[in-house]
PDB file of N, CA and C in Angstrom:
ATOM      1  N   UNK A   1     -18.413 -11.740 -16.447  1.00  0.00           N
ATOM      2  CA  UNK A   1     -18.788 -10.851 -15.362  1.00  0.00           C
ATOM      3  C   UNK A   1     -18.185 -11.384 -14.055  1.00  0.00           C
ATOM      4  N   UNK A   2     -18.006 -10.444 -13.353  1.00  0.00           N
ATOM      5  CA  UNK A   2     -17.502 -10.927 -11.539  1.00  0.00           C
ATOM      6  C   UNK A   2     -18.324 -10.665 -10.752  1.00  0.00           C
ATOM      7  N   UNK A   3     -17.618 -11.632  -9.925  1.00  0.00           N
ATOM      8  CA  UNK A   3     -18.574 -11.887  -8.456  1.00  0.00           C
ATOM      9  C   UNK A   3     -17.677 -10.949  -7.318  1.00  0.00           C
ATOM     10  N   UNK A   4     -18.055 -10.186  -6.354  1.00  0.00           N
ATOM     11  CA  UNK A   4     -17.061  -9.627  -4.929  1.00  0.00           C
ATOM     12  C   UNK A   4     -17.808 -11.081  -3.937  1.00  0.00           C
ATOM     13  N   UNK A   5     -16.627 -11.704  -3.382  1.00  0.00           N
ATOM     14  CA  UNK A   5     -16.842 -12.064  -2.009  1.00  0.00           C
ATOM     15  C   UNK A   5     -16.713 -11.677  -1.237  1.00  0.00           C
ATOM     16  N   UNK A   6     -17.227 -11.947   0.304  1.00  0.00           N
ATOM     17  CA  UNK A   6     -17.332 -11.337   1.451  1.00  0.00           C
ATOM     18  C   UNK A   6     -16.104 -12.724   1.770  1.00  0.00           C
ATOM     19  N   UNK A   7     -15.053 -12.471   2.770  1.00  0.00           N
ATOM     20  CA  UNK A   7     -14.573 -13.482   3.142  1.00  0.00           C
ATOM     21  C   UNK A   7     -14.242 -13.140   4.751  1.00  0.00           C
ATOM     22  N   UNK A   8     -14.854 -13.607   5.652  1.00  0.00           N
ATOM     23  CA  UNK A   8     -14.781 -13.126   7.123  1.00  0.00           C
ATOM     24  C   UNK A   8     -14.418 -14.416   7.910  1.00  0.00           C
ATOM     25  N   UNK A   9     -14.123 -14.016   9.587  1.00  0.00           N
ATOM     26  CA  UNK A   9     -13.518 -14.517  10.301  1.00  0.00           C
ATOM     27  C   UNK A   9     -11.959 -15.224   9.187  1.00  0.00           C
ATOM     28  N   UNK A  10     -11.032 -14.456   8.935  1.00  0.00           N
ATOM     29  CA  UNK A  10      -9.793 -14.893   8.504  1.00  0.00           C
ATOM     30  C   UNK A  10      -8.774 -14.528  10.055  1.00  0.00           C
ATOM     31  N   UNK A  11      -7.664 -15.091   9.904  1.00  0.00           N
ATOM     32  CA  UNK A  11      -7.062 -15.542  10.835  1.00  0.00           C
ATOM     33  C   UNK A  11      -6.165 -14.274  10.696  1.00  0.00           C
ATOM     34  N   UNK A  12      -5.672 -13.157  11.618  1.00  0.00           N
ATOM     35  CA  UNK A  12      -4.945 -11.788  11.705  1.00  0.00           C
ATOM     36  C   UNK A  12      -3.484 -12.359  10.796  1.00  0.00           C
ATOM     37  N   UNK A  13      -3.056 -13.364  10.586  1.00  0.00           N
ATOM     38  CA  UNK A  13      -1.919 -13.659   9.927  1.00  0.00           C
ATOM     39  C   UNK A  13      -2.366 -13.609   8.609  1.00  0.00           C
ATOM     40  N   UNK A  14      -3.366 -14.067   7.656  1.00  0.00           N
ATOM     41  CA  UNK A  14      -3.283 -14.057   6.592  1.00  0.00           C
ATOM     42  C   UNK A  14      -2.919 -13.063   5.621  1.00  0.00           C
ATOM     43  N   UNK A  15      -2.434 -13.268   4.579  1.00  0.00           N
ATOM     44  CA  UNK A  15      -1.999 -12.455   3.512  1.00  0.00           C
ATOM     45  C   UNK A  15      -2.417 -12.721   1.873  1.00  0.00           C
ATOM     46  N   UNK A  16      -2.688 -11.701   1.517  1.00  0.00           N
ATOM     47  CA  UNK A  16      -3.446 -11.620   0.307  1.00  0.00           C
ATOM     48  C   UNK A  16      -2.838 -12.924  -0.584  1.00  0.00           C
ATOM     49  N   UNK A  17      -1.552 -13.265  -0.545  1.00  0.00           N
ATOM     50  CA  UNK A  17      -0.939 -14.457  -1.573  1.00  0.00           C
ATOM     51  C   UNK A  17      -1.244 -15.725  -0.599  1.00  0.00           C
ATOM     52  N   UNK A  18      -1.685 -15.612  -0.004  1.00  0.00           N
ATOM     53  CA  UNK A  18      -2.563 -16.842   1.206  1.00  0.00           C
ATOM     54  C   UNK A  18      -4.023 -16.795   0.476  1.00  0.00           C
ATOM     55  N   UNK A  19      -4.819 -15.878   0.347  1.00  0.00           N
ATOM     56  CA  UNK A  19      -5.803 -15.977   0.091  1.00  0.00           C
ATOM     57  C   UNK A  19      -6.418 -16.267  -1.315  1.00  0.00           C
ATOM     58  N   UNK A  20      -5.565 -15.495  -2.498  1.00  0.00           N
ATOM     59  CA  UNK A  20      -5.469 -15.687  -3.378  1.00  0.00           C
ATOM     60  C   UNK A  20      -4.983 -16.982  -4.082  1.00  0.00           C
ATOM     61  N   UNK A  21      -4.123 -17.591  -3.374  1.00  0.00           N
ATOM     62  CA  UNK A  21      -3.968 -19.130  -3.480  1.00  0.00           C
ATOM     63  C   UNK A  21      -5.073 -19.942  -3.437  1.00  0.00           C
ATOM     64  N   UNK A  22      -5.733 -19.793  -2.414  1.00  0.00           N
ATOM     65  CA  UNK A  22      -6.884 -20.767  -1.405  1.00  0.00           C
ATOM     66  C   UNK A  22      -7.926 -20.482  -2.494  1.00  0.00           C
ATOM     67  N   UNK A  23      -8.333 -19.115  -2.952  1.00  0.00           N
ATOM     68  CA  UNK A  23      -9.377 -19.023  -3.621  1.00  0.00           C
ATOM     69  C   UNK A  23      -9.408 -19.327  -5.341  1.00  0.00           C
ATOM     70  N   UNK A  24      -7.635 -19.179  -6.074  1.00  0.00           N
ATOM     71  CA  UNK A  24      -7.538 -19.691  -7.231  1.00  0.00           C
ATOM     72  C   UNK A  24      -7.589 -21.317  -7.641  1.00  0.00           C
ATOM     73  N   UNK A  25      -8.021 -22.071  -6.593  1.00  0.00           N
ATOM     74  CA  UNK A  25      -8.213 -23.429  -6.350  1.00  0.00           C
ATOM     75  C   UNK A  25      -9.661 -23.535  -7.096  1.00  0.00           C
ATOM     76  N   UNK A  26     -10.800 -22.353  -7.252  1.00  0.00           N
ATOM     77  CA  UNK A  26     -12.311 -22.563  -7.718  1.00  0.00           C
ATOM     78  C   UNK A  26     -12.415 -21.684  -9.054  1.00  0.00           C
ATOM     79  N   UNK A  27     -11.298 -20.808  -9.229  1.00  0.00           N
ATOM     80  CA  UNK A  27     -11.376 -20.232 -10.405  1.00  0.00           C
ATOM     81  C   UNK A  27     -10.407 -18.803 -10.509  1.00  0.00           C
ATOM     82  N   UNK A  28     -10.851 -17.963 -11.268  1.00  0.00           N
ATOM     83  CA  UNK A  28      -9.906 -16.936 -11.589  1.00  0.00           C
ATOM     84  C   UNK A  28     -10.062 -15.969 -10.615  1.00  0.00           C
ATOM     85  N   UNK A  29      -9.136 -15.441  -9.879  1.00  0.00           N
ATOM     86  CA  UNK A  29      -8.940 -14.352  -8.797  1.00  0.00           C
ATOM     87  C   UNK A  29      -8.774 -13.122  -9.322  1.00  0.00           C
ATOM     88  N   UNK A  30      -9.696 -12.062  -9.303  1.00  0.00           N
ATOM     89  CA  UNK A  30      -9.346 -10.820 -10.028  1.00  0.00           C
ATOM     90  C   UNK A  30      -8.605  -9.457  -9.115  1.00  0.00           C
ATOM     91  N   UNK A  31      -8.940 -10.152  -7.602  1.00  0.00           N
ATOM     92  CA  UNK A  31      -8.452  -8.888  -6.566  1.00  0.00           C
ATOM     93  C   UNK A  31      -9.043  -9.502  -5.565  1.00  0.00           C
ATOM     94  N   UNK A  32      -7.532  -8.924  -4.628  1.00  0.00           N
ATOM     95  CA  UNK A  32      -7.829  -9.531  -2.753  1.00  0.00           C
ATOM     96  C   UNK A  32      -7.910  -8.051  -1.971  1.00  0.00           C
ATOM     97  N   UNK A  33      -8.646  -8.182  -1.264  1.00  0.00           N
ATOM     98  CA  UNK A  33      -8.847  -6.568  -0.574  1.00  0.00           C
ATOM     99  C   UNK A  33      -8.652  -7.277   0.933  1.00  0.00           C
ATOM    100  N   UNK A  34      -7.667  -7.077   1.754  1.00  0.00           N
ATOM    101  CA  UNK A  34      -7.663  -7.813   3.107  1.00  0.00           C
ATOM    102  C   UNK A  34      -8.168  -6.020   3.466  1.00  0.00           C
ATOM    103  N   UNK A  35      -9.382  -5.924   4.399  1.00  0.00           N
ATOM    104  CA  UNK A  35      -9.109  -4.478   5.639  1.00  0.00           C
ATOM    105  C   UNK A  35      -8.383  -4.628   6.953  1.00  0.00           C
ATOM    106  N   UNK A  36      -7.689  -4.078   6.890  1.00  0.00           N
ATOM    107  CA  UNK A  36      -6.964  -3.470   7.947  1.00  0.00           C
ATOM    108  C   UNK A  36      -7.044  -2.147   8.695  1.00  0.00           C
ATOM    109  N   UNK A  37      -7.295  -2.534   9.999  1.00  0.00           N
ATOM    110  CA  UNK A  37      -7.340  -1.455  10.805  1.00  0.00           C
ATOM    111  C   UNK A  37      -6.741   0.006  10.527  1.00  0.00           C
ATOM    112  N   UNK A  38      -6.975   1.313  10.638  1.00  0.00           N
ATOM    113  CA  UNK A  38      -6.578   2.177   9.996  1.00  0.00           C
ATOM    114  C   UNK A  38      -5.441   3.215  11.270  1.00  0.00           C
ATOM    115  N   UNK A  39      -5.644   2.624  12.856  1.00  0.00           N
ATOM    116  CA  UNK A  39      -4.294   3.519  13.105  1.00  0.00           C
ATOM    117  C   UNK A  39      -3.605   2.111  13.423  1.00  0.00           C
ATOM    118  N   UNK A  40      -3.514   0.843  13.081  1.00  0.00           N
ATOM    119  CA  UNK A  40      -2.854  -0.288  13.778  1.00  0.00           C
ATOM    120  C   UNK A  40      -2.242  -0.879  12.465  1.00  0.00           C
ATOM    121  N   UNK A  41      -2.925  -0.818  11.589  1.00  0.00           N
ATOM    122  CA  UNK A  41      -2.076  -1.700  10.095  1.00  0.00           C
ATOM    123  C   UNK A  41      -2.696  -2.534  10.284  1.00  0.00           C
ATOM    124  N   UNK A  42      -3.128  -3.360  11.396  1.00  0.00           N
ATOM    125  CA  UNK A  42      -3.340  -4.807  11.739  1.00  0.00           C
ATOM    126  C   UNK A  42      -4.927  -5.450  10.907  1.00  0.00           C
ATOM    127  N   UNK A  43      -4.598  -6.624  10.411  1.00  0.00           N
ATOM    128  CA  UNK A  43      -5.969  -6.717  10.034  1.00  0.00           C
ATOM    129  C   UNK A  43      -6.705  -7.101  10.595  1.00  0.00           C
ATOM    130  N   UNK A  44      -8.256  -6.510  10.167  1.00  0.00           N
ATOM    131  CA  UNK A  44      -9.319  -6.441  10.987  1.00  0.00           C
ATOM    132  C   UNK A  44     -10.525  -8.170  10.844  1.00  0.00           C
ATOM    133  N   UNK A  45      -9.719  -8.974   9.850  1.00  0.00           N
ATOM    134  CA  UNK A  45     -10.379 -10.437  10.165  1.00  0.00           C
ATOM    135  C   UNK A  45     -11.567 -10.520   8.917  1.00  0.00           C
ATOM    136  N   UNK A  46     -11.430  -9.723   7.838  1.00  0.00           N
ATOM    137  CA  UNK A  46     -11.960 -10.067   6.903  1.00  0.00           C
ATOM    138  C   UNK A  46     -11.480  -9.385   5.734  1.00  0.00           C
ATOM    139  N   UNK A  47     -11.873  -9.550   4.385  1.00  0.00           N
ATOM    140  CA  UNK A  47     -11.951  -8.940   3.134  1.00  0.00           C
ATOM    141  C   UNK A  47     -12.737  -9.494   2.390  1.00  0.00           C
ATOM    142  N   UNK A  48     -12.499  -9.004   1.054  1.00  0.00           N
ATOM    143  CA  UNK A  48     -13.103  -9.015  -0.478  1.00  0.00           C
ATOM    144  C   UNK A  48     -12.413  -9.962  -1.612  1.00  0.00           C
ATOM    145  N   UNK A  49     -12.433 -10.838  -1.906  1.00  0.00           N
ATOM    146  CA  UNK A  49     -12.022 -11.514  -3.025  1.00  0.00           C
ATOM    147  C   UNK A  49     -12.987 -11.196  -4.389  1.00  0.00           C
ATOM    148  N   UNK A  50     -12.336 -11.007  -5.355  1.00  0.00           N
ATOM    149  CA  UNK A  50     -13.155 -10.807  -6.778  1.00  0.00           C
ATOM    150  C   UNK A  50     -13.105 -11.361  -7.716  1.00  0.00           C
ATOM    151  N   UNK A  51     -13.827 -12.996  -8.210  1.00  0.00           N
ATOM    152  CA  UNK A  51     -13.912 -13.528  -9.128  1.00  0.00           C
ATOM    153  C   UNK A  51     -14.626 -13.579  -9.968  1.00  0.00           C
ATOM    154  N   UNK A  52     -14.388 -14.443 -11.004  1.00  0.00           N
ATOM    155  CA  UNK A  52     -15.397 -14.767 -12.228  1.00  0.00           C
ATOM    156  C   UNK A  52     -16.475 -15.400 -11.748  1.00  0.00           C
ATOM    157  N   UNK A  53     -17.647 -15.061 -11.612  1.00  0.00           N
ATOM    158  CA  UNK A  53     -18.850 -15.189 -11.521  1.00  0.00           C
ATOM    159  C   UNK A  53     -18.824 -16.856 -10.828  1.00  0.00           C
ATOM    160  N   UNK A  54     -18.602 -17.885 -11.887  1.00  0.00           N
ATOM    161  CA  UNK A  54     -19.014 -19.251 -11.748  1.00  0.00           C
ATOM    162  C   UNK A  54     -17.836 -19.600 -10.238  1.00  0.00           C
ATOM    163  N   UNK A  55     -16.268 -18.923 -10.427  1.00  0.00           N
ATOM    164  CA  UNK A  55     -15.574 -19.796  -9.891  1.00  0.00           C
ATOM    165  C   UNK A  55     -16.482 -18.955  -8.290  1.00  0.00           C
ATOM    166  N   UNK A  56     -16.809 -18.057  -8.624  1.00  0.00           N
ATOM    167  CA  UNK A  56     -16.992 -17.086  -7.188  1.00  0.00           C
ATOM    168  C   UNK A  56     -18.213 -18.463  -6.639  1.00  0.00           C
ATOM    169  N   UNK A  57     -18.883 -18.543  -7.156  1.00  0.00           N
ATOM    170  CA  UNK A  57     -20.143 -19.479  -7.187  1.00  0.00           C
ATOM    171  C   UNK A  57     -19.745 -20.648  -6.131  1.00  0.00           C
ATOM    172  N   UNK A  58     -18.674 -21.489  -6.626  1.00  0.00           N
ATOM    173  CA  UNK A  58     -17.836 -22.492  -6.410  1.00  0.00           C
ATOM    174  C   UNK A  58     -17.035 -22.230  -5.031  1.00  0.00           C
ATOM    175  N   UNK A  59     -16.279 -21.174  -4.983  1.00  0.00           N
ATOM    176  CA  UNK A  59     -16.003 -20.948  -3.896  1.00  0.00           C
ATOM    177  C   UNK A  59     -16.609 -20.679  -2.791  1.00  0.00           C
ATOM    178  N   UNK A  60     -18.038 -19.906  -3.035  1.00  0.00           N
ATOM    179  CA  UNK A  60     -18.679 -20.083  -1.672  1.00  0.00           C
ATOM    180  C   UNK A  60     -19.112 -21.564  -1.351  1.00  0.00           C
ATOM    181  N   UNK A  61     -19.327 -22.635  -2.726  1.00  0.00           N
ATOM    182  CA  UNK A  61     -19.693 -23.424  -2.084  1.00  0.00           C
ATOM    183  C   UNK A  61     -18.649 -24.573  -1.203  1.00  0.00           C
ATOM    184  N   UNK A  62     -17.261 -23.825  -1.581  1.00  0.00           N
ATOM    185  CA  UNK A  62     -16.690 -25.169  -1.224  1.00  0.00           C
ATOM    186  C   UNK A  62     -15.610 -24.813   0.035  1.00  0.00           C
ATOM    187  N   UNK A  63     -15.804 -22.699   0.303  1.00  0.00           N
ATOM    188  CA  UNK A  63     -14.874 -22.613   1.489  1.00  0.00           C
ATOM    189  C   UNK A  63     -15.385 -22.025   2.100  1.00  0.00           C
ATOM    190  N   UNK A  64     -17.142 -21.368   2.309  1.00  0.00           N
ATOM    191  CA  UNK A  64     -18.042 -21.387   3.580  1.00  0.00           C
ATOM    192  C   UNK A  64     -17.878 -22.433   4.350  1.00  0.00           C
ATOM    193  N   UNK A  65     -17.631 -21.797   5.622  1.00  0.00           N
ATOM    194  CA  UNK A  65     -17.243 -22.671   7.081  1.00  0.00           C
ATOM    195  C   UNK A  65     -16.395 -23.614   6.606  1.00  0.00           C
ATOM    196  N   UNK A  66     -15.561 -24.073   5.586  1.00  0.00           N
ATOM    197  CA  UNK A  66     -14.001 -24.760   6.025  1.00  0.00           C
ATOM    198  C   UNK A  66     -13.113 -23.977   6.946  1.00  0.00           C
ATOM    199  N   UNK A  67     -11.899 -24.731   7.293  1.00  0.00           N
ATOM    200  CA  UNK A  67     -10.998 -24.337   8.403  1.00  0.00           C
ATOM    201  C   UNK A  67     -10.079 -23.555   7.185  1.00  0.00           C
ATOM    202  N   UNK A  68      -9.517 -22.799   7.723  1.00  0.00           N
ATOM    203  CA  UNK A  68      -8.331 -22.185   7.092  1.00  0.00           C
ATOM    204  C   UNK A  68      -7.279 -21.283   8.550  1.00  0.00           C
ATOM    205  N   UNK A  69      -6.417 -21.421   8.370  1.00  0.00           N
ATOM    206  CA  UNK A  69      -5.549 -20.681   9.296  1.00  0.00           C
ATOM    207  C   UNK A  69      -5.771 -20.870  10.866  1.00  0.00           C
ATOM    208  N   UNK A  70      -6.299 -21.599  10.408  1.00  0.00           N
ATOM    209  CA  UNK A  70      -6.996 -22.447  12.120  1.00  0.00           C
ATOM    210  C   UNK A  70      -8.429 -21.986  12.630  1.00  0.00           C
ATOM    211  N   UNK A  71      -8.743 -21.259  11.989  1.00  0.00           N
ATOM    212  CA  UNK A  71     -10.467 -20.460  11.824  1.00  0.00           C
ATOM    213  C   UNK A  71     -11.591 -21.289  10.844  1.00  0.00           C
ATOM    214  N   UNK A  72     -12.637 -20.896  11.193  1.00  0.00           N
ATOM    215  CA  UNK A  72     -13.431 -21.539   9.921  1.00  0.00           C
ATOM    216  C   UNK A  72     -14.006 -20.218   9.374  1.00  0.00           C
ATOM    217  N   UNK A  73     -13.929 -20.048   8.029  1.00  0.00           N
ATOM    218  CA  UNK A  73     -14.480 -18.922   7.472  1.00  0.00           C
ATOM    219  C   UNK A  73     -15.775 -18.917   6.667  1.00  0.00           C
ATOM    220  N   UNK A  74     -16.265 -17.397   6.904  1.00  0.00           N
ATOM    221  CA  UNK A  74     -17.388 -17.410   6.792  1.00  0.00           C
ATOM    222  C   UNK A  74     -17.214 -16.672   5.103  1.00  0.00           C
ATOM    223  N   UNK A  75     -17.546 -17.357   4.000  1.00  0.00           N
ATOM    224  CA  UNK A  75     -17.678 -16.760   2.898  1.00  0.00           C
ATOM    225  C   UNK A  75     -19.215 -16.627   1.480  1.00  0.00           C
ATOM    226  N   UNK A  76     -19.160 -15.700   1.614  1.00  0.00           N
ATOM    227  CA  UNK A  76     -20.514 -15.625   0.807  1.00  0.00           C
ATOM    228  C   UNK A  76     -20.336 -14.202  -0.024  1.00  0.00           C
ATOM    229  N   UNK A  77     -21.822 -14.148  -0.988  1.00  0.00           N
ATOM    230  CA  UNK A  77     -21.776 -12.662  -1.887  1.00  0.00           C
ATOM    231  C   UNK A  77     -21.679 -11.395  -1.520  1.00  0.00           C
ATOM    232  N   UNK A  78     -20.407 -10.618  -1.025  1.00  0.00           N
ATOM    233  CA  UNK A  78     -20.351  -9.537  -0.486  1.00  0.00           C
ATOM    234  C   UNK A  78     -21.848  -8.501  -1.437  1.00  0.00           C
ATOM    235  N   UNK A  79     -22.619  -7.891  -0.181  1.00  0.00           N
ATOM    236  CA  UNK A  79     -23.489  -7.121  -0.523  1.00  0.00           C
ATOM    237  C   UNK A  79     -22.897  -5.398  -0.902  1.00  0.00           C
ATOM    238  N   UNK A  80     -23.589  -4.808  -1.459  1.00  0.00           N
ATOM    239  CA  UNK A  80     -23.120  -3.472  -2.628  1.00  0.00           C
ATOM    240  C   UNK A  80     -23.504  -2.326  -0.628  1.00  0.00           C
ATOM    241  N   UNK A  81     -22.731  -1.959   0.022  1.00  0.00           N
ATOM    242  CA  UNK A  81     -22.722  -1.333   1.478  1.00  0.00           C
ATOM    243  C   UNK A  81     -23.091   0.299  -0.019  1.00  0.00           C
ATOM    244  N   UNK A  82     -24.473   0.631   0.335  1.00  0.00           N
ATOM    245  CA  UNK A  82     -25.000   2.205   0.438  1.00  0.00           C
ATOM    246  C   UNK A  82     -23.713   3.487   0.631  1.00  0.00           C
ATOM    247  N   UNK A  83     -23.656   4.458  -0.233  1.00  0.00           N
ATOM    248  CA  UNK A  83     -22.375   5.377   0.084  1.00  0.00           C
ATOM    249  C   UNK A  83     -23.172   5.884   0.762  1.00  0.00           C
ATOM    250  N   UNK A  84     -22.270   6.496   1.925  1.00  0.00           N
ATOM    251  CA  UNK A  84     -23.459   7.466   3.105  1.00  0.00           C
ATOM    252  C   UNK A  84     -22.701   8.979   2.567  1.00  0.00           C
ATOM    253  N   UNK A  85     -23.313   9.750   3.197  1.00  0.00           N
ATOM    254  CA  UNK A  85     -22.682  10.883   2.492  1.00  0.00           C
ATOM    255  C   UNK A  85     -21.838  12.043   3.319  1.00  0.00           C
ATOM    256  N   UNK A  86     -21.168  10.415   4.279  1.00  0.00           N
ATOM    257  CA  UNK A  86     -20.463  11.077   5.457  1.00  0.00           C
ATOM    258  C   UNK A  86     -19.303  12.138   4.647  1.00  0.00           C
ATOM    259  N   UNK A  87     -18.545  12.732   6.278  1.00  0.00           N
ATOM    260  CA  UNK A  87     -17.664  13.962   5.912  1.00  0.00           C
ATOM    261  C   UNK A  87     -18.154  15.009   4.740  1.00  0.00           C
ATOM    262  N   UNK A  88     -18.991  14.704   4.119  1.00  0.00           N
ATOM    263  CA  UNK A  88     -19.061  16.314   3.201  1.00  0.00           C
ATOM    264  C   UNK A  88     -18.748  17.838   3.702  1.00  0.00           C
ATOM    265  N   UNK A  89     -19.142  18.527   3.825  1.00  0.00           N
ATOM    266  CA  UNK A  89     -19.087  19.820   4.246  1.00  0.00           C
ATOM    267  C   UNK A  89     -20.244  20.475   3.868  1.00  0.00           C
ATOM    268  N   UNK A  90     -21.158  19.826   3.748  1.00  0.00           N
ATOM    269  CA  UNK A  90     -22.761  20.382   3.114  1.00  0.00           C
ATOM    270  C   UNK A  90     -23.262  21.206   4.292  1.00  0.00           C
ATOM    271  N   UNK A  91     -24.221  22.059   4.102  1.00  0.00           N
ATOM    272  CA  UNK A  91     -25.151  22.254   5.184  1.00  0.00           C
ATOM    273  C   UNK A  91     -26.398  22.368   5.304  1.00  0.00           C
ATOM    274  N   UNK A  92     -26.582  21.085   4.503  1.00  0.00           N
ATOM    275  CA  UNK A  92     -28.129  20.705   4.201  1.00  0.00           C
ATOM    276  C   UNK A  92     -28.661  20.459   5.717  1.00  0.00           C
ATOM    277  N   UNK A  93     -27.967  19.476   6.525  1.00  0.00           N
ATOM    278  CA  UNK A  93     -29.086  19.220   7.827  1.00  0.00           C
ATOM    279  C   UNK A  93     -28.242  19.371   8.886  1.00  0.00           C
ATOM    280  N   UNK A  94     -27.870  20.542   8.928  1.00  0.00           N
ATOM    281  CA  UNK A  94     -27.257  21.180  10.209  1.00  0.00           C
ATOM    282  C   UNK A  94     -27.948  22.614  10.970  1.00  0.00           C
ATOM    283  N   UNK A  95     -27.963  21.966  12.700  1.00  0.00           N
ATOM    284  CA  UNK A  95     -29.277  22.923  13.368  1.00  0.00           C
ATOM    285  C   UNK A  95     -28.519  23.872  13.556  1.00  0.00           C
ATOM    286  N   UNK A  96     -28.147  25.017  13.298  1.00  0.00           N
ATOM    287  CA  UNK A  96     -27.616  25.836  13.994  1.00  0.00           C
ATOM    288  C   UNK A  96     -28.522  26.410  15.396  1.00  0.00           C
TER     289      UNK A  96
END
């Protein structure tokens, strides 16, 4: 089974084969999700790493608050974010 990490404060230079390096050091890397700003490209200073359960385990314990890229990052169990049920076109709760 896998773990999603939360991996925040990353340094606007990093790149997924940066991260994926750093994090295949605790175990198997299944997917790097860097977000990036959506009219800039630029990234927005965090993502998602997705490992095997134990190495995910390992990695929070061993690269919460280390330095990386000249930052110290903040990494822990990305939480499951609620789908909202923005943009639909419903008109369940609209006042006319």
């Amino acid at each position: 089974m896998s773990k999603k990490l939360y991996v925040g404060n990353l340094s606007f230079n990093s790149t997924e084969d940066d991260i994926r390096t750093q994090f295949s050091t605790y175990g198997e890397v299944i997917s790097v999700n860097l977000i990036t700003d959506r009219e800039t490209g630029r990234l927005r200073g965090f993502g998602f790493v997705e490992m095997d359960e134990e190495g995910a385990r390992a990695a929070i314990a061993g690269m919460d608050g280390q330095e990386f890229g000249g930052r110290n990052l903040k990494v822990n169990e990305a939480e499951d974010k609620p789908r909202s049920g923005g943009g639909g076109g419903g008109r369940g709760d609209r006042r006319w």
